[in-house]
PDB file of N, CA and C in Angstrom:
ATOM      1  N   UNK A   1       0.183 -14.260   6.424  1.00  0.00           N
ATOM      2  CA  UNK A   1       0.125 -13.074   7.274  1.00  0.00           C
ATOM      3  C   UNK A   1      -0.808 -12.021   6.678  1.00  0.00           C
ATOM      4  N   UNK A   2      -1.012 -12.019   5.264  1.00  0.00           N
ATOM      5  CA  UNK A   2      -1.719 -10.698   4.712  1.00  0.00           C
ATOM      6  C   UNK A   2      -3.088 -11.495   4.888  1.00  0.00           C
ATOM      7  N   UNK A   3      -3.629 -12.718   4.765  1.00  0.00           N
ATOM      8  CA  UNK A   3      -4.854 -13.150   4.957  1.00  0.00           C
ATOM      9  C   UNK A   3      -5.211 -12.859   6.194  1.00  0.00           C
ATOM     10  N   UNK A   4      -4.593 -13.087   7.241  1.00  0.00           N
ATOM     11  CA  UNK A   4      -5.055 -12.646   8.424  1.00  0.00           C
ATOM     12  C   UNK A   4      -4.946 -11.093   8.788  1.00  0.00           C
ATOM     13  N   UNK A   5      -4.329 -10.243   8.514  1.00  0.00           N
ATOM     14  CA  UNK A   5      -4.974  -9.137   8.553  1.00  0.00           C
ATOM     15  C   UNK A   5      -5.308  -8.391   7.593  1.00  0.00           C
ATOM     16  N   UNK A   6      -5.618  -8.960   6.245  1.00  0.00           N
ATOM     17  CA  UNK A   6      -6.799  -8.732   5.698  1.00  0.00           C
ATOM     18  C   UNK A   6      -8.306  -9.212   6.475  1.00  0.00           C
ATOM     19  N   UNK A   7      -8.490 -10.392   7.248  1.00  0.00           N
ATOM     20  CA  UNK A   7      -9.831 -10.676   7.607  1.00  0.00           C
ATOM     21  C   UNK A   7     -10.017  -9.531   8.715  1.00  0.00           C
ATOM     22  N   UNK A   8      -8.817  -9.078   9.445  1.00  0.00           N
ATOM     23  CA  UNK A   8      -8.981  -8.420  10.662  1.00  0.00           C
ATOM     24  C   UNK A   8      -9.348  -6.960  10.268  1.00  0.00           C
ATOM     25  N   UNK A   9      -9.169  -6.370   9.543  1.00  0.00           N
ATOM     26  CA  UNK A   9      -9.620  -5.209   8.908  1.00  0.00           C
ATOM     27  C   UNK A   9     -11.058  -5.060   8.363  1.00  0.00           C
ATOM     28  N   UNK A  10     -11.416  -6.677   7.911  1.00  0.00           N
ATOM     29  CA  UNK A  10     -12.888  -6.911   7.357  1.00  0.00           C
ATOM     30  C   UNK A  10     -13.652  -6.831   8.577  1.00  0.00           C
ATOM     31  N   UNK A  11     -13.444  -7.739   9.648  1.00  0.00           N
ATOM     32  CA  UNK A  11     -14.233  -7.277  10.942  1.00  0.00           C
ATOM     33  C   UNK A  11     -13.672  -5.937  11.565  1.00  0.00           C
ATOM     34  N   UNK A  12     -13.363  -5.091  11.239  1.00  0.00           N
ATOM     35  CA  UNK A  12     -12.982  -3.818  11.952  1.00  0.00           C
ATOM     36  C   UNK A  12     -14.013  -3.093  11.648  1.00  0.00           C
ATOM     37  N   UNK A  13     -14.227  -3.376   9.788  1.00  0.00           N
ATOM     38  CA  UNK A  13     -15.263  -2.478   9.273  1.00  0.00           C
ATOM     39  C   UNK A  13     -16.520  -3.256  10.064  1.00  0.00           C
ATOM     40  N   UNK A  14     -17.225  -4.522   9.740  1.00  0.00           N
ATOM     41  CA  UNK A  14     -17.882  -5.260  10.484  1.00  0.00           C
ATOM     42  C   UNK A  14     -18.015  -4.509  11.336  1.00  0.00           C
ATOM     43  N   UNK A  15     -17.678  -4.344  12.660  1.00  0.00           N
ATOM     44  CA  UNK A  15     -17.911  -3.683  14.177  1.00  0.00           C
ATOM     45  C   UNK A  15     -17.995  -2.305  13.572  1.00  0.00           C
ATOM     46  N   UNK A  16     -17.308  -1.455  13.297  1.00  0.00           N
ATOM     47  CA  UNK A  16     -17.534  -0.445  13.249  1.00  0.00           C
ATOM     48  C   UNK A  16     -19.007  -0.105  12.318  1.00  0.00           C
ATOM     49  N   UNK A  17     -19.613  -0.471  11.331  1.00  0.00           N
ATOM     50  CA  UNK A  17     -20.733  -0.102  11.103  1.00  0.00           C
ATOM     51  C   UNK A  17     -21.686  -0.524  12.059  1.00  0.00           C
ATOM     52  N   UNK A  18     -21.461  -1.932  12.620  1.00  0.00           N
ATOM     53  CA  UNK A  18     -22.597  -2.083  13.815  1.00  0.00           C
ATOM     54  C   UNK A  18     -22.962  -1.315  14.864  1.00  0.00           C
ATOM     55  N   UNK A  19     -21.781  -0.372  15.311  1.00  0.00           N
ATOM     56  CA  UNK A  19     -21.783   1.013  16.233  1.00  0.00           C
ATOM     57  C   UNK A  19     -22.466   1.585  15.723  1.00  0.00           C
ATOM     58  N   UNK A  20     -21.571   2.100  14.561  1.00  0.00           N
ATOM     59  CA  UNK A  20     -22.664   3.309  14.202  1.00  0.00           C
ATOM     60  C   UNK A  20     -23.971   3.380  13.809  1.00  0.00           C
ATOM     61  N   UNK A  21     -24.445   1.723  13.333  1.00  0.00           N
ATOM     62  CA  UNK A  21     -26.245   1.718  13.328  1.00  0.00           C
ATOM     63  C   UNK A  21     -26.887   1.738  14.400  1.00  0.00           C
ATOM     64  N   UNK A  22     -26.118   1.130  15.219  1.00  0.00           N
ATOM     65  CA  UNK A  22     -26.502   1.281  16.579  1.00  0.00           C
ATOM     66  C   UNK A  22     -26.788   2.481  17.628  1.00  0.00           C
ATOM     67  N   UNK A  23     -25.921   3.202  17.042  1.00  0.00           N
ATOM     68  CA  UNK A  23     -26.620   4.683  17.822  1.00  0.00           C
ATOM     69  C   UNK A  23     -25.081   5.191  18.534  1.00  0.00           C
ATOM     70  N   UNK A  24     -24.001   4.209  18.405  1.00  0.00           N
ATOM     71  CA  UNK A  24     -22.603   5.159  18.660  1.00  0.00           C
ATOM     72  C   UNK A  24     -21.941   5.448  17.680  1.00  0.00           C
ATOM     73  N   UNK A  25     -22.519   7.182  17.396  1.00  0.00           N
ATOM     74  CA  UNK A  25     -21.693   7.414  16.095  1.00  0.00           C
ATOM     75  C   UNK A  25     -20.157   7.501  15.802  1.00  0.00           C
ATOM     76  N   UNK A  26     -19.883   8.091  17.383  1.00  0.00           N
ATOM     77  CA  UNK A  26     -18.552   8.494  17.231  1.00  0.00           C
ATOM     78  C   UNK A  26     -17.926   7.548  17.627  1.00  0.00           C
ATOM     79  N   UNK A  27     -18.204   6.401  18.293  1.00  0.00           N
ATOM     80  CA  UNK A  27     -17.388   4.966  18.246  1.00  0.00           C
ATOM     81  C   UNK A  27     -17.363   4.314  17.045  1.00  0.00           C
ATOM     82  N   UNK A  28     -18.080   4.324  16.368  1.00  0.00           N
ATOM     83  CA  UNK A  28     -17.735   3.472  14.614  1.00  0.00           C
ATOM     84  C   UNK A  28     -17.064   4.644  14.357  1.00  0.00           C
ATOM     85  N   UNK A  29     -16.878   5.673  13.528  1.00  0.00           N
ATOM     86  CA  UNK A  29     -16.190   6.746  13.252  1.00  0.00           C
ATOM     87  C   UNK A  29     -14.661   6.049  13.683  1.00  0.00           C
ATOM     88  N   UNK A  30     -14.390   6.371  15.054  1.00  0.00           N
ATOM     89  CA  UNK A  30     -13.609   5.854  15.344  1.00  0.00           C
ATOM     90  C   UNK A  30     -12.431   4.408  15.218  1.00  0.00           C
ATOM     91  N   UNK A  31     -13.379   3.393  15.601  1.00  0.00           N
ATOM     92  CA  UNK A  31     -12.976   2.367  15.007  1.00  0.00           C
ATOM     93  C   UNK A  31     -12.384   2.282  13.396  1.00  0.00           C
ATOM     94  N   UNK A  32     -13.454   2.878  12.855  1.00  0.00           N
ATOM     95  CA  UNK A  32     -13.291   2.644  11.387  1.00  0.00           C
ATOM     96  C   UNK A  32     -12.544   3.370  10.801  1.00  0.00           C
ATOM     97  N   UNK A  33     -11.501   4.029  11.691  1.00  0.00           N
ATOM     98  CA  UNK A  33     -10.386   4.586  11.170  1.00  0.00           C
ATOM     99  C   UNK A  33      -8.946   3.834  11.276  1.00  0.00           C
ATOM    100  N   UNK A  34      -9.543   2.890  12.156  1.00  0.00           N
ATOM    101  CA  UNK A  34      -7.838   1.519  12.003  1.00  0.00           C
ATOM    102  C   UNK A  34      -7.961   0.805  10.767  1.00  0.00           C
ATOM    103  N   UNK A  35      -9.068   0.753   9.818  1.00  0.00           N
ATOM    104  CA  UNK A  35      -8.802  -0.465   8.891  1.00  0.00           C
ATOM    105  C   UNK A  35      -7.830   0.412   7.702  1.00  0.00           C
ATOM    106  N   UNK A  36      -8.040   1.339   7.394  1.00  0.00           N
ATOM    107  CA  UNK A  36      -6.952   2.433   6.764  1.00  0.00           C
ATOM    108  C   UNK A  36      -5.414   2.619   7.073  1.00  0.00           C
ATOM    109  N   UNK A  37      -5.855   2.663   8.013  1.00  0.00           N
ATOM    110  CA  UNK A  37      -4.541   2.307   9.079  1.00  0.00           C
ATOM    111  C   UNK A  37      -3.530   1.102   9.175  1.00  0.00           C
ATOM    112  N   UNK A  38      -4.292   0.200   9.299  1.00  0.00           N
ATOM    113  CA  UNK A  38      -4.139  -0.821   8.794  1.00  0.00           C
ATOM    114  C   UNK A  38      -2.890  -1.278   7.858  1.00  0.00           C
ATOM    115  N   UNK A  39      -3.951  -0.986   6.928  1.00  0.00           N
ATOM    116  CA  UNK A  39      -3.993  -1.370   5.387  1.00  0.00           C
ATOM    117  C   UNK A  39      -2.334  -0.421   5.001  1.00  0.00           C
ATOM    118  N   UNK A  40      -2.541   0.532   5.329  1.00  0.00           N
ATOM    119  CA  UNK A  40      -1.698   1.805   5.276  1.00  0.00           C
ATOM    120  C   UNK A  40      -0.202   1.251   5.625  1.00  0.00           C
ATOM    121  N   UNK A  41      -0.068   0.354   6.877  1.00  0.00           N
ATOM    122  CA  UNK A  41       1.232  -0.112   7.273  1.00  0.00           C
ATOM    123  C   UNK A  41       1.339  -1.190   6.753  1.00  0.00           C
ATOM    124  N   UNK A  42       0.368  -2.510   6.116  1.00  0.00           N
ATOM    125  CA  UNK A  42       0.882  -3.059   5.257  1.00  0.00           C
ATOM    126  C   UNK A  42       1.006  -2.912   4.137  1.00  0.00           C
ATOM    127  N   UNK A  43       0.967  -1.826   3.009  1.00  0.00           N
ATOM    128  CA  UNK A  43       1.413  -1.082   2.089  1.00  0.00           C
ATOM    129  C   UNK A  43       3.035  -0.639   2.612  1.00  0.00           C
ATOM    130  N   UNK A  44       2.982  -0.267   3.761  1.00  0.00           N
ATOM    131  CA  UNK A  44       4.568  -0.075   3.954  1.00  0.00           C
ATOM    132  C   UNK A  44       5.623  -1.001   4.134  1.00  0.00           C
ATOM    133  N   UNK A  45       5.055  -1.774   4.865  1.00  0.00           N
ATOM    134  CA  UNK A  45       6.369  -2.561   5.191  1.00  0.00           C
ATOM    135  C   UNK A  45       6.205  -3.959   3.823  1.00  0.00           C
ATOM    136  N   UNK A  46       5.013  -4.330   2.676  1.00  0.00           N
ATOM    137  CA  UNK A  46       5.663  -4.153   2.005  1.00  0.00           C
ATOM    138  C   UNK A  46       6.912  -4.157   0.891  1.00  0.00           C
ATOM    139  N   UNK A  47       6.032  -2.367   0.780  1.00  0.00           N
ATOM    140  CA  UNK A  47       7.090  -1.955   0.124  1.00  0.00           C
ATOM    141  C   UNK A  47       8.927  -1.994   0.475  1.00  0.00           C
ATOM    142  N   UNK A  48       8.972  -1.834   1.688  1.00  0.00           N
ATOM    143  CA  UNK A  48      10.035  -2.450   2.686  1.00  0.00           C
ATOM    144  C   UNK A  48      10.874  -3.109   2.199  1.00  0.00           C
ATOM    145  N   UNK A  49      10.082  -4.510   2.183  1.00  0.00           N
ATOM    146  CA  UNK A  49      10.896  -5.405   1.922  1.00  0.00           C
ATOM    147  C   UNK A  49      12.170  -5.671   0.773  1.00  0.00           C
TER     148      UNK A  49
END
C-alpha cells in the first residue's frame, strides 16, 4: 500500500511541474500541493496504528 502511494505522489509531482512549465502556473501550484498532503496522511495513520 505505501509503494503505491508513494508512486502516486511521484506522478503528482510529475504532472504538476509539467503545468507549471507549461505555462499553468497556478494549476501545478495547485496540484503540487496533494503530494504533501499526501504524504502528511500517511504519516498519520501510520502513526495510528
Amino acid at each position: 500500500m505505501n509503494c503505491i502511494l508513494l508512486l502516486v505522489v511521484l506522478s503528482i509531482i510529475v504532472v504538476a511541474e509539467v503545468l507549471f512549465l507549461s505555462g499553468k502556473r497556478l494549476d501545478g501550484i495547485f496540484i503540487a500541493l496533494w503530494a504533501p498532503t499526501i504524504l502528511g496522511f500517511m504519516n498519520y495513520f501510520k502513526e495510528k496504528k
